[in-house]
Protein backbone atom coordinates (compact mmCIF):
# COMPACT_ATOMS: atom_id res chain seq x y z
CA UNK A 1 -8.80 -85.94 -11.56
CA UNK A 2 -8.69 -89.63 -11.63
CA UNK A 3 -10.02 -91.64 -8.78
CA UNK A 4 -8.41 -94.26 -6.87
CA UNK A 5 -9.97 -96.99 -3.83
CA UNK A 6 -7.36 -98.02 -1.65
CA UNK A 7 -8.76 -100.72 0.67
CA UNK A 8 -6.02 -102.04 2.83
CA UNK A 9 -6.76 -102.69 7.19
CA UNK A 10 -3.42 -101.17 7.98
CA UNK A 11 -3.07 -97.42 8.24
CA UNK A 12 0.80 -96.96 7.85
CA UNK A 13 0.41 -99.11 4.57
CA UNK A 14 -2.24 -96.55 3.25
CA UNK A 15 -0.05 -93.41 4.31
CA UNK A 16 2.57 -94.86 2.49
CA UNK A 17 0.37 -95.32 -0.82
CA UNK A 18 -1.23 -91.83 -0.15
CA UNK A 19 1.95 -90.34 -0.18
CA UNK A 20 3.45 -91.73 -3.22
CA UNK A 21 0.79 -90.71 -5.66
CA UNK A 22 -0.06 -87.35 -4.27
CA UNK A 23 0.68 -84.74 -7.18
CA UNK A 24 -0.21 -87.32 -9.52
CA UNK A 25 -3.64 -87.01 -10.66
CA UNK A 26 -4.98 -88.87 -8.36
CA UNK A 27 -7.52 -88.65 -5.45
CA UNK A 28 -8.01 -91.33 -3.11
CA UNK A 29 -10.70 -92.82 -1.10
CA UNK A 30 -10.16 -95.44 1.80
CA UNK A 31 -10.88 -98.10 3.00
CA UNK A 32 -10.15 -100.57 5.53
CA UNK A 33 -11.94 -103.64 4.96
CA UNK A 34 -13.20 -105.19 2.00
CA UNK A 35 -17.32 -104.30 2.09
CA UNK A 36 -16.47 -100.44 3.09
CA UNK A 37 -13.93 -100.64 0.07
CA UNK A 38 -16.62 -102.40 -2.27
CA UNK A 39 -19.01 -99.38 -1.31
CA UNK A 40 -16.64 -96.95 -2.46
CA UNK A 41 -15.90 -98.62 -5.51
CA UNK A 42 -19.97 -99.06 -6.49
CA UNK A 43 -20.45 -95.24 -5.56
CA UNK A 44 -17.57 -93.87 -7.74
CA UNK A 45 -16.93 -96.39 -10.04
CA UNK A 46 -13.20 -95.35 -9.95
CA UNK A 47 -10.16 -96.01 -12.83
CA UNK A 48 -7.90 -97.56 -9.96
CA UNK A 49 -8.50 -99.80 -6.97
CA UNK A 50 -5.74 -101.02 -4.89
CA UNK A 51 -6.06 -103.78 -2.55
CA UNK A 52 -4.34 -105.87 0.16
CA UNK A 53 -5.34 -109.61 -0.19
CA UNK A 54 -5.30 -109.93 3.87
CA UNK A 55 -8.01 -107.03 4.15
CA UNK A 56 -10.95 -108.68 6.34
CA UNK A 57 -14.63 -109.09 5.33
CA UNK A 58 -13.65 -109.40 1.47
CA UNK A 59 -10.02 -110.55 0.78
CA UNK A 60 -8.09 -109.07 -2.15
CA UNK A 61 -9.14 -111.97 -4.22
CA UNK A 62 -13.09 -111.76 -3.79
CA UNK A 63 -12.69 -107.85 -3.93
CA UNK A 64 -10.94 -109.02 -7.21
CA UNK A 65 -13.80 -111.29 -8.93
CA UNK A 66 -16.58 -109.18 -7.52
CA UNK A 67 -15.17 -105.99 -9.19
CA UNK A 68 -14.85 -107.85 -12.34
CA UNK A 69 -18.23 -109.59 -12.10
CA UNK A 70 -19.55 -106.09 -13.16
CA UNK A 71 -19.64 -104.23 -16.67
CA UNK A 72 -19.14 -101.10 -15.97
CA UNK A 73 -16.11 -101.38 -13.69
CA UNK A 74 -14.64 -104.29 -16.75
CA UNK A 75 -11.76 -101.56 -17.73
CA UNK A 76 -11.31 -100.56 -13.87
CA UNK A 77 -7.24 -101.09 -13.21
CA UNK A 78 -7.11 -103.21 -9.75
CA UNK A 79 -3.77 -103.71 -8.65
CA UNK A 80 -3.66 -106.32 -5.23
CA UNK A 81 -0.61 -106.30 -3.12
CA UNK A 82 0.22 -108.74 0.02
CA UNK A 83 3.09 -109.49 1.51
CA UNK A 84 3.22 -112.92 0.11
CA UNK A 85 5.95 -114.11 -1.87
CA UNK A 86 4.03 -117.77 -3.13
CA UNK A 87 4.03 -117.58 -6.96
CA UNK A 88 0.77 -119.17 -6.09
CA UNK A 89 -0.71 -116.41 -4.49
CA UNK A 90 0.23 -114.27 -7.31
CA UNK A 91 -0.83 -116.17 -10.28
CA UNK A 92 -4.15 -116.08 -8.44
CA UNK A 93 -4.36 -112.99 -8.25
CA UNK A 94 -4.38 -112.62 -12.03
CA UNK A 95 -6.80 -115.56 -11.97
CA UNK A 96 -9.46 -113.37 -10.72
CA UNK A 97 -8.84 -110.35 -12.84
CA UNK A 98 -6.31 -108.22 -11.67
CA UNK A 99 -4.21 -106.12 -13.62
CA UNK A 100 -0.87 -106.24 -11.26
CA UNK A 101 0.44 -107.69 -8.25
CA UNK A 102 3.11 -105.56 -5.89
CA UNK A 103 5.08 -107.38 -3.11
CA UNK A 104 4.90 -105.22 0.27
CA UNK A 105 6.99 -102.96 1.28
CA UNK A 106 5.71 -101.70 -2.11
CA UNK A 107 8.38 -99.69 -4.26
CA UNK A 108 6.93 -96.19 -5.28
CA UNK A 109 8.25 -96.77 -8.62
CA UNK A 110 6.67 -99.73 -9.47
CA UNK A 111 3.25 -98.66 -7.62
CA UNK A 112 3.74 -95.84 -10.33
CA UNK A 113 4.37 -97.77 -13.23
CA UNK A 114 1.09 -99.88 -12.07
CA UNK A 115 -1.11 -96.57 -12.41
CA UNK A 116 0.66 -94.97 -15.27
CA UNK A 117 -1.14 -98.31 -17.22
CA UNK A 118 -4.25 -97.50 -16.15
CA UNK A 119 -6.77 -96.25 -18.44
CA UNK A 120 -7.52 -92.72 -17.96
CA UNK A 121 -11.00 -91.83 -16.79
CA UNK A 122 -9.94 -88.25 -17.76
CA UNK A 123 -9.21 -88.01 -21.38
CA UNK A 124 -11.67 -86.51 -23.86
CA UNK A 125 -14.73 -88.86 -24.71
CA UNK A 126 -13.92 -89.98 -28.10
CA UNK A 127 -16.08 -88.12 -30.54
CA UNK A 128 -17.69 -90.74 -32.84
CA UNK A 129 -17.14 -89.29 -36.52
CA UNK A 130 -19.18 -90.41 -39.57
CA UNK A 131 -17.91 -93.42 -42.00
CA UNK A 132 -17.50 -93.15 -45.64
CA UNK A 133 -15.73 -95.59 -46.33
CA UNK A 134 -16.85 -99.20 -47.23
CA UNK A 135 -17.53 -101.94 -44.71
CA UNK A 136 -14.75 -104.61 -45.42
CA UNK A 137 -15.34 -108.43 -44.02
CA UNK A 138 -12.56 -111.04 -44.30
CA UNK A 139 -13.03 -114.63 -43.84
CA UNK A 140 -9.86 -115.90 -41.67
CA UNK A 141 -11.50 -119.39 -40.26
CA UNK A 142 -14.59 -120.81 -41.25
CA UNK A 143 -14.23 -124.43 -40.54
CA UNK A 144 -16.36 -125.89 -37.15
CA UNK A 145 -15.15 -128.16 -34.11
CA UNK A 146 -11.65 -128.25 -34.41
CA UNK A 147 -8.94 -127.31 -37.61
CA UNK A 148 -8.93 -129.48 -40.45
CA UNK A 149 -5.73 -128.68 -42.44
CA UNK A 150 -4.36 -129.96 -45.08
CA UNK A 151 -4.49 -130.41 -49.07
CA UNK A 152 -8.19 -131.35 -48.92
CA UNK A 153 -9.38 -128.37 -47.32
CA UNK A 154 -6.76 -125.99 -49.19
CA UNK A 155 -9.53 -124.23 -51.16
CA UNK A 156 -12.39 -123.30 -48.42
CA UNK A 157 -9.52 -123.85 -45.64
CA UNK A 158 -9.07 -125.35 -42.29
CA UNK A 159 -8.81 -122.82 -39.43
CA UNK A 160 -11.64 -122.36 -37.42
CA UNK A 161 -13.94 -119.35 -37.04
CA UNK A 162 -12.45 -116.27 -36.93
CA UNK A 163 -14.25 -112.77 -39.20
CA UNK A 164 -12.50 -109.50 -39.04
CA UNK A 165 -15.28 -106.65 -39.64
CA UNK A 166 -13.38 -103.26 -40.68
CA UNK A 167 -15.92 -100.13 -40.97
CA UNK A 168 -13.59 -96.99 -40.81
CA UNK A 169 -10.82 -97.18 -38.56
CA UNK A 170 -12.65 -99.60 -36.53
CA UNK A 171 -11.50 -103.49 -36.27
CA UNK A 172 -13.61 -105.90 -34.86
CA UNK A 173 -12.90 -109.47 -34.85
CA UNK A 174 -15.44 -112.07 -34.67
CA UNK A 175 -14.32 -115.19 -32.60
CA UNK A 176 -11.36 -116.10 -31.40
CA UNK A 177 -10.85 -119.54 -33.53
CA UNK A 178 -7.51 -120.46 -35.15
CA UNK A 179 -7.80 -118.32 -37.75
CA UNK A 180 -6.97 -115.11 -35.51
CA UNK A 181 -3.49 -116.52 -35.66
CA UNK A 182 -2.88 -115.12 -39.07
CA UNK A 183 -5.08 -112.58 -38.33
CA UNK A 184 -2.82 -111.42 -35.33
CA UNK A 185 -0.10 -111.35 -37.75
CA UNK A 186 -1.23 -109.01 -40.28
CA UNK A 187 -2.60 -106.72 -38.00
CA UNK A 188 1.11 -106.11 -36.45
CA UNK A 189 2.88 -105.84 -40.34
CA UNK A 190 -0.37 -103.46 -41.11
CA UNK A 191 -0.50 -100.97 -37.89
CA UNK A 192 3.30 -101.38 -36.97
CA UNK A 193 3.75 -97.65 -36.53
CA UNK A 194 -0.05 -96.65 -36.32
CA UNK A 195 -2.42 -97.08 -32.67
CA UNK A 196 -4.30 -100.15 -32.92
CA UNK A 197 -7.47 -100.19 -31.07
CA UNK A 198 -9.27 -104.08 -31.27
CA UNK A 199 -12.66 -104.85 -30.31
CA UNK A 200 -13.29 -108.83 -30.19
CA UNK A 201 -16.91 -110.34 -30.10
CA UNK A 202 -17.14 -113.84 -28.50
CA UNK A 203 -19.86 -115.83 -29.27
CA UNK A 204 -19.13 -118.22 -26.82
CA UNK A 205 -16.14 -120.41 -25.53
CA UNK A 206 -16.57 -123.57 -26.69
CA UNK A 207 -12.75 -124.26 -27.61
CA UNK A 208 -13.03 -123.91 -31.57
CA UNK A 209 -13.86 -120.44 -30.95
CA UNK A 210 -10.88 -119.10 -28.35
CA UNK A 211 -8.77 -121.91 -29.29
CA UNK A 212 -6.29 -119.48 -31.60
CA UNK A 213 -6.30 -116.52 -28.89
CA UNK A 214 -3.19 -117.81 -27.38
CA UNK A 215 -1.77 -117.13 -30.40
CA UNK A 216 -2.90 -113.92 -31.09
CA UNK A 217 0.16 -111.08 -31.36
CA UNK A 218 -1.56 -107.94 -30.43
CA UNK A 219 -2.51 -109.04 -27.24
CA UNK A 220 0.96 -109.72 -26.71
CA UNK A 221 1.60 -105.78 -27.07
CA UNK A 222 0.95 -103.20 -24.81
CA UNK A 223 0.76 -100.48 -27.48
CA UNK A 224 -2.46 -102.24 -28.80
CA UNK A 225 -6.23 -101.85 -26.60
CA UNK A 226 -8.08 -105.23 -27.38
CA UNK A 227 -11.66 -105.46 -25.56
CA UNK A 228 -12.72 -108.33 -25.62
CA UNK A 229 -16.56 -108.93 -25.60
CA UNK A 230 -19.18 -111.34 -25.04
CA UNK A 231 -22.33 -113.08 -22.62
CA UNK A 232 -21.07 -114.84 -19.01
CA UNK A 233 -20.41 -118.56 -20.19
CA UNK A 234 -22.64 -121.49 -18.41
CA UNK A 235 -19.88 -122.83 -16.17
CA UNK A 236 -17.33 -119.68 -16.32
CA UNK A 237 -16.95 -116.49 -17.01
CA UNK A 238 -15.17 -115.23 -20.34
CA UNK A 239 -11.80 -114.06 -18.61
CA UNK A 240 -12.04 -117.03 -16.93
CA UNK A 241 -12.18 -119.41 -19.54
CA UNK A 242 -9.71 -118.10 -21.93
CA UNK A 243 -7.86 -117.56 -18.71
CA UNK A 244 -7.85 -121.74 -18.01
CA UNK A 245 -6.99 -122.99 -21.82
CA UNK A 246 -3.41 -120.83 -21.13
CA UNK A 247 -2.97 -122.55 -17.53
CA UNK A 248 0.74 -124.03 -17.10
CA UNK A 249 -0.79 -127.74 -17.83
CA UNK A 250 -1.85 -126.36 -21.59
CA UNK A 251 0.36 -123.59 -22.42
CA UNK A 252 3.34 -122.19 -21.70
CA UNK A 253 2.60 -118.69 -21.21
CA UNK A 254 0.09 -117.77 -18.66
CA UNK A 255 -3.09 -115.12 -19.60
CA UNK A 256 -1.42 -112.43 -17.17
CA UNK A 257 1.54 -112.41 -19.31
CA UNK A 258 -0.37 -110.79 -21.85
CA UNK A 259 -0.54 -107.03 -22.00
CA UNK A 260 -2.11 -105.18 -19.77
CA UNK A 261 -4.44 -103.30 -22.29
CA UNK A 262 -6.70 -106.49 -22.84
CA UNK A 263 -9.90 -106.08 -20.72
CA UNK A 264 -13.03 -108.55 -20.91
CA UNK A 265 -16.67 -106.86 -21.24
CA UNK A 266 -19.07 -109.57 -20.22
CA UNK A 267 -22.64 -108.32 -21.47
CA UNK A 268 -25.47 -107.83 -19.72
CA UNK A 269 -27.78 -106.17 -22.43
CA UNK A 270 -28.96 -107.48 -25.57
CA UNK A 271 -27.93 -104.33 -27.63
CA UNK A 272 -25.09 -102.01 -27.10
CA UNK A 273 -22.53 -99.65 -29.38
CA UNK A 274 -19.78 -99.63 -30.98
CA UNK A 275 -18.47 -96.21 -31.58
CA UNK A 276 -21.62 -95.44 -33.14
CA UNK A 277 -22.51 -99.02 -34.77
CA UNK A 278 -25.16 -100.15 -33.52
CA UNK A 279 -25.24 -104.24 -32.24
CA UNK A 280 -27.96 -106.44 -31.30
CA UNK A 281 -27.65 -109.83 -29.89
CA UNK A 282 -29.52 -113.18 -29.88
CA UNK A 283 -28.97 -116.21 -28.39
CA UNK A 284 -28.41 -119.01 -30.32
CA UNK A 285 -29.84 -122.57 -29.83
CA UNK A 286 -26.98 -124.43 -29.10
CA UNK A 287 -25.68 -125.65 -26.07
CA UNK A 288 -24.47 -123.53 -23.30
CA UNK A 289 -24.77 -120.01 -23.77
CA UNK A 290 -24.46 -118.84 -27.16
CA UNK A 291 -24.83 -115.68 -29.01
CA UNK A 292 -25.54 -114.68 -32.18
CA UNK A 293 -24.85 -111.37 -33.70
CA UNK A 294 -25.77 -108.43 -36.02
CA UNK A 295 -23.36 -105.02 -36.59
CA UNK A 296 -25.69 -102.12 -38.16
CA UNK A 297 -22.75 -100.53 -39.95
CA UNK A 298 -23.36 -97.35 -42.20
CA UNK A 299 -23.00 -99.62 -45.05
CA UNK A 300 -25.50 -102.60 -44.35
CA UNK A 301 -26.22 -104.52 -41.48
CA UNK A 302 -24.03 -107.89 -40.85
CA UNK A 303 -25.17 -110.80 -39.00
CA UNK A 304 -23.10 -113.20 -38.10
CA UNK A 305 -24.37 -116.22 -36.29
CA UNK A 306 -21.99 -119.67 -36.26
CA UNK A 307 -23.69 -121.96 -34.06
CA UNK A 308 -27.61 -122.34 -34.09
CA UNK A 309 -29.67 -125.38 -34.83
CA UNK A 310 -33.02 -124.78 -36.71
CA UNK A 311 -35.63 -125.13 -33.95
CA UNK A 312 -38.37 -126.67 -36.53
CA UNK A 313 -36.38 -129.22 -37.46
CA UNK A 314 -34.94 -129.99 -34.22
CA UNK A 315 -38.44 -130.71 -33.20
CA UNK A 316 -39.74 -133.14 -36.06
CA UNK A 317 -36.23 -135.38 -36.18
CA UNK A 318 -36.88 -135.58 -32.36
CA UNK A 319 -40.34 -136.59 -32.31
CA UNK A 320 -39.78 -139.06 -34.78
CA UNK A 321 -36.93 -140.53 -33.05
CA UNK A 322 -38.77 -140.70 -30.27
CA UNK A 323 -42.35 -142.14 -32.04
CA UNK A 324 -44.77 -138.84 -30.55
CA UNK A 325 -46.80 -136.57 -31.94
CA UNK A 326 -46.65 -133.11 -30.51
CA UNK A 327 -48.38 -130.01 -32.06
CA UNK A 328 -48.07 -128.11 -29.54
CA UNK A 329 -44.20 -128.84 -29.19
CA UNK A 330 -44.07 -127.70 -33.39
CA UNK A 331 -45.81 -124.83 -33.27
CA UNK A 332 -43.31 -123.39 -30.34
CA UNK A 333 -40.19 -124.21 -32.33
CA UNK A 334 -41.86 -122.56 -35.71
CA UNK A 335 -42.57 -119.66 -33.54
CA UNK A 336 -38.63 -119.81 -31.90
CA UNK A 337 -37.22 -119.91 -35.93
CA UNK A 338 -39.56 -116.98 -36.33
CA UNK A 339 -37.66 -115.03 -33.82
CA UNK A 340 -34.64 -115.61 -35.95
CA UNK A 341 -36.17 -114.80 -39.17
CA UNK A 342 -37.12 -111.63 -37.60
CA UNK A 343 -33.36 -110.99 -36.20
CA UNK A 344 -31.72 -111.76 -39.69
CA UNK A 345 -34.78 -110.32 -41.67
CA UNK A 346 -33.15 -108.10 -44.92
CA UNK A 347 -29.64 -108.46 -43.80
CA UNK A 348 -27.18 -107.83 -46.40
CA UNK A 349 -25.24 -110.13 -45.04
CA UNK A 350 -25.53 -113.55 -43.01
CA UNK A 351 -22.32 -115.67 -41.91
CA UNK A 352 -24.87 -118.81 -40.62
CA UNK A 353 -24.32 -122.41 -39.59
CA UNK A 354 -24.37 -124.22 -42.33
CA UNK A 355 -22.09 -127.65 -40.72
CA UNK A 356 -24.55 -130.31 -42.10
CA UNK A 357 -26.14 -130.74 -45.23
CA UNK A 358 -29.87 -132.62 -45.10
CA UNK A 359 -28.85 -136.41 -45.00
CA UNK A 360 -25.67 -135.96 -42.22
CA UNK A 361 -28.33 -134.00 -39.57
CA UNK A 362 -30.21 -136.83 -38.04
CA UNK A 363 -27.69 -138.53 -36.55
CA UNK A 364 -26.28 -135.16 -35.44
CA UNK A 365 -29.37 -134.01 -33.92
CA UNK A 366 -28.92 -131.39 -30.40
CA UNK A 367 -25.43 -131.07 -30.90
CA UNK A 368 -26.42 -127.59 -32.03
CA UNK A 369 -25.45 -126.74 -35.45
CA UNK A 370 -28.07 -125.95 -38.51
CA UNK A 371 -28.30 -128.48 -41.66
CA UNK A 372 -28.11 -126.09 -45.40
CA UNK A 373 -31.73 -126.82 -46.36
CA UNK A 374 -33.00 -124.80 -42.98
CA UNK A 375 -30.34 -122.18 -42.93
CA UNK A 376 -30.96 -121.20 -46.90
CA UNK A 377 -34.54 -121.54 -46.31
CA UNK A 378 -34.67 -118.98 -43.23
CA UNK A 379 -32.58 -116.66 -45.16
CA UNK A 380 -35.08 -116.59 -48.10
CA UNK A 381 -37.66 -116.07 -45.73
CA UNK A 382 -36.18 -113.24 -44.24
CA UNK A 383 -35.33 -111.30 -47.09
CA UNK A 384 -31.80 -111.55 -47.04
CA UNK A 385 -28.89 -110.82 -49.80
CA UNK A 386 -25.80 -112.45 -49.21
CA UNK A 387 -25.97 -115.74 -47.02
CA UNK A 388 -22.19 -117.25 -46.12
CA UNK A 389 -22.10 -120.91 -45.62
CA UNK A 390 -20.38 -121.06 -42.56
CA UNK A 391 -18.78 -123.07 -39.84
CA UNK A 392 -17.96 -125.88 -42.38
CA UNK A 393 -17.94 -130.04 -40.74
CA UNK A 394 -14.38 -131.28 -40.77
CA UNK A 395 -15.10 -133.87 -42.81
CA UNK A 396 -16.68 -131.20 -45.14
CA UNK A 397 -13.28 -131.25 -47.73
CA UNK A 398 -13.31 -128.70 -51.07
CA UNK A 399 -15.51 -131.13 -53.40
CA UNK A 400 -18.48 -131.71 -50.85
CA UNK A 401 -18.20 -128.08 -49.92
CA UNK A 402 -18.46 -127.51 -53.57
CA UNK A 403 -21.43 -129.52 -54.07
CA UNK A 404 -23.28 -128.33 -50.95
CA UNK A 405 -22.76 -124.91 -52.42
CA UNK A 406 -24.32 -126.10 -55.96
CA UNK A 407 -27.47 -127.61 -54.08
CA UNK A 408 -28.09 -124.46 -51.90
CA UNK A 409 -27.76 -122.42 -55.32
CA UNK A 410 -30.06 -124.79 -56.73
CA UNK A 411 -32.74 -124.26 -54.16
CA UNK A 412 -32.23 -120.41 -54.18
CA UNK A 413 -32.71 -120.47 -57.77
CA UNK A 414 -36.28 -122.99 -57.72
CA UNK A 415 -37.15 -120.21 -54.99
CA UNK A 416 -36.86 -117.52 -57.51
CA UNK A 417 -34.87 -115.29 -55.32
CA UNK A 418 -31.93 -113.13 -55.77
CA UNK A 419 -30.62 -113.64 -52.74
CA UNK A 420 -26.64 -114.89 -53.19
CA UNK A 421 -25.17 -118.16 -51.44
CA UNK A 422 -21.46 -118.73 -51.15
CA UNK A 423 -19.80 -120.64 -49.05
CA UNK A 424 -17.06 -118.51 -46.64
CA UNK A 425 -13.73 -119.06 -47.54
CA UNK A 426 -10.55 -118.72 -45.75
CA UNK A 427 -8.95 -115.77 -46.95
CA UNK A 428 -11.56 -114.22 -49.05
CA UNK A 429 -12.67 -110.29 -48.68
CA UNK A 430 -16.12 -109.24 -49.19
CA UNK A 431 -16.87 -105.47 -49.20
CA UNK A 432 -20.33 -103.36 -48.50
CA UNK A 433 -20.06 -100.44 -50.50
CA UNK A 434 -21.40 -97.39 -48.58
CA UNK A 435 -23.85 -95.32 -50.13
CA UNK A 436 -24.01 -91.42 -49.59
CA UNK A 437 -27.35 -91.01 -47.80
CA UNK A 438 -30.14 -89.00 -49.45
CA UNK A 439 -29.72 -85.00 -49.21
């Protein structure tokens, strides 16, 4: 039996709800304030919590945001009601995470609707089944800072980042750039009559990451799940940002608008699972918060890391523009690029930051992104196979992406390794062939 919170102060209100829902599935717990509600809700973490916005101690908004502020209650449905009509009250509501608004008197119907959208806290755990298929990955954006398109970026392309990972059934998407437009597309001609179950890991939300989720379709359709994961942002949260680039004064159609089945994960652990792939996480130097990550799919392990400046580097360009000498200062970022070598070591493959090639860095020094030289060099020290030039500069068009491609071939080849560079481009499939494990 599903469980349901009901925090409201007045008692006919909660008769009324009681009422409506009994013989449905559900048992409820009350509440009338906000804190005893917010108790009930920590001890039985349940699929539903309805709430008044007037209910003293907590309001229905801060009820809201503090439910949401937690991971394991991200895919709890909370449904606020008032008796406020202000289309500001309501478009708040969804500002801070709920999944509905109801105007009192509430109509049983709709109340029903509400739940019947809930995720069920009942069905069968889903049993996570072996792969043995290949591990597809498929370059949609891979241009940095903002979409260059046009006929001088028409071979490498102009959207920016956006990966979709396929291992079995499974499809994760990697950032939300403008890419996932086309993405979004060809996901809804592909699965048209088949369930569609996304999982989306954010990096971070600087805009040429989320900029193309507006624009994705299956969010837009309440027969497709998308969870949508990634690390609380430095200013805001991740709901909350994607929620303010689709305010009215940007876009025309508001985040709440979307279908209910998109839910926001913000993570609190460095390593989690996805249906049985394993992902770690590391964050990236660049600035704000910024992750990095790497899938350990059943055939190969996939990092994929956008935005990271080389720490050594970082350090000497620094210290010379500043005219000091600091050992101490050079040892700590070798030691912080060892970290990385260590998270990317013998990857098969590594989407990196590649924006700047050797002669362009200086004079783009902090603002977080990784010159070729450093990323090809990390990659050979770490062993790996296949390194993606990724995240190209806007001013990067098809012959300097060619000829940064040459050089880092070059240096690979001085290096004597047999490690593979290619620079990501939009469009292009690269598979992982799975390998039957050893009897």
């Amino acid at each position: 039996m599903k469980s349901l919170v009901l925090i409201d102060s007045d008692v006919l209100s909660r008769a009324l709800v009681s009422q409506c829902v009994i013989g449905q599935g559900w048992r409820v717990l009350e509440a009338e304030d906000g804190e005893a509600g917010l108790e009930l809700v920590q001890k039985y973490q349940p699929e539903a919590v309805i709430c008044d916005l007037r209910t003293p101690k907590r309001n229905g908004f801060k009820v809201c945001r503090l439910i949401r502020e937690q991971p394991p209650l991200q895919s709890t449905h909370v449904l606020l009601t008032g008796v406020s009509r202000f289309a500001n009250d309501r478009e708040t509501a969804f500002e801070t995470g709920a999944n509905d608004y109801l105007v009192k008197p509430i109509v049983p119907a709709d109340l029903l609707a509400s739940l019947a959208r809930c995720h069920e806290g009942d069905r069968p755990a889903k049993k996570t089944k072996p792969y043995t298929g290949p591990t597809r990955i498929r370059f949609w954006g891979v241009r940095g800072s903002i979409p260059t398109p046009g006929i001088q970026t028409a071979i490498f392309g102009g959207n920016t980042s956006c990966v979709e990972v396929r291992v079995g059934d499974q499809v994760i998407i990697l950032d939300a750039g403008s890419g996932i437009r086309a993405l979004g597309q060809s996901l809804m001609r592909e699965f048209r009559e088949k369930p569609l179950n996304i999982t989306m890991l954010v990096t971070h939300t600087h805009w040429d990451h989320i900029q193309g989720f507006p624009f994705f379709m299956p969010a837009y359709n309440p027969e497709v799940n998308v969870r949508i994961v990634g690390y609380e942002g430095a200013v805001h949260g991740l709901r909350g940002a994607l929620f303010e680039q689709m305010q009215s004064a940007f876009f025309p159609v508001g985040l709440n608008q979307m279908a209910s089945h998109v839910t926001f994960e913000e993570l609190s652990e460095m390593e989690f699972e996805l249906d049985g792939i394993k992902v770690r996480t590391i964050f990236a130097n660049h600035p704000g918060i910024c992750l990095g990550y790497r899938l350990s799919t059943p055939s190969g392990d996939i990092v994929y890391m956008p935005d990271h400046e080389a720490y050594e580097r970082h350090e000497i360009e620094r210290q010379k523009l500043a005219g000091e000498t600091s050992p101490a200062n050079l040892d700590y970022a070798r030691a912080q690029d060892e970290k990385v070598i260590e998270f990317i070591r013998e990857a098969d493959v590594v989407i990196g930051d590649t924006q700047y090639d050797a002669t362009e860095y200086p004079s783009r020094l902090g603002w977080g992104h990784t010159c070729v030289d450093d990323a090809v060099d990390l990659a050979l020290r770490a062993g790996v196979k296949h390194l993606f030039l990724f995240h190209h500069d806007p001013d990067h068009h098809d012959n300097k992406m060619t000829e940064i491609t040459a050089k880092a071939e070059a240096k690979v080849a001085a290096a004597g390794s047999s490690m593979v560079v290619s620079a990501a481009r939009e469009g292009a499939e690269f598979v992982l062939e799975w390998a039957l494990p050893p009897a």
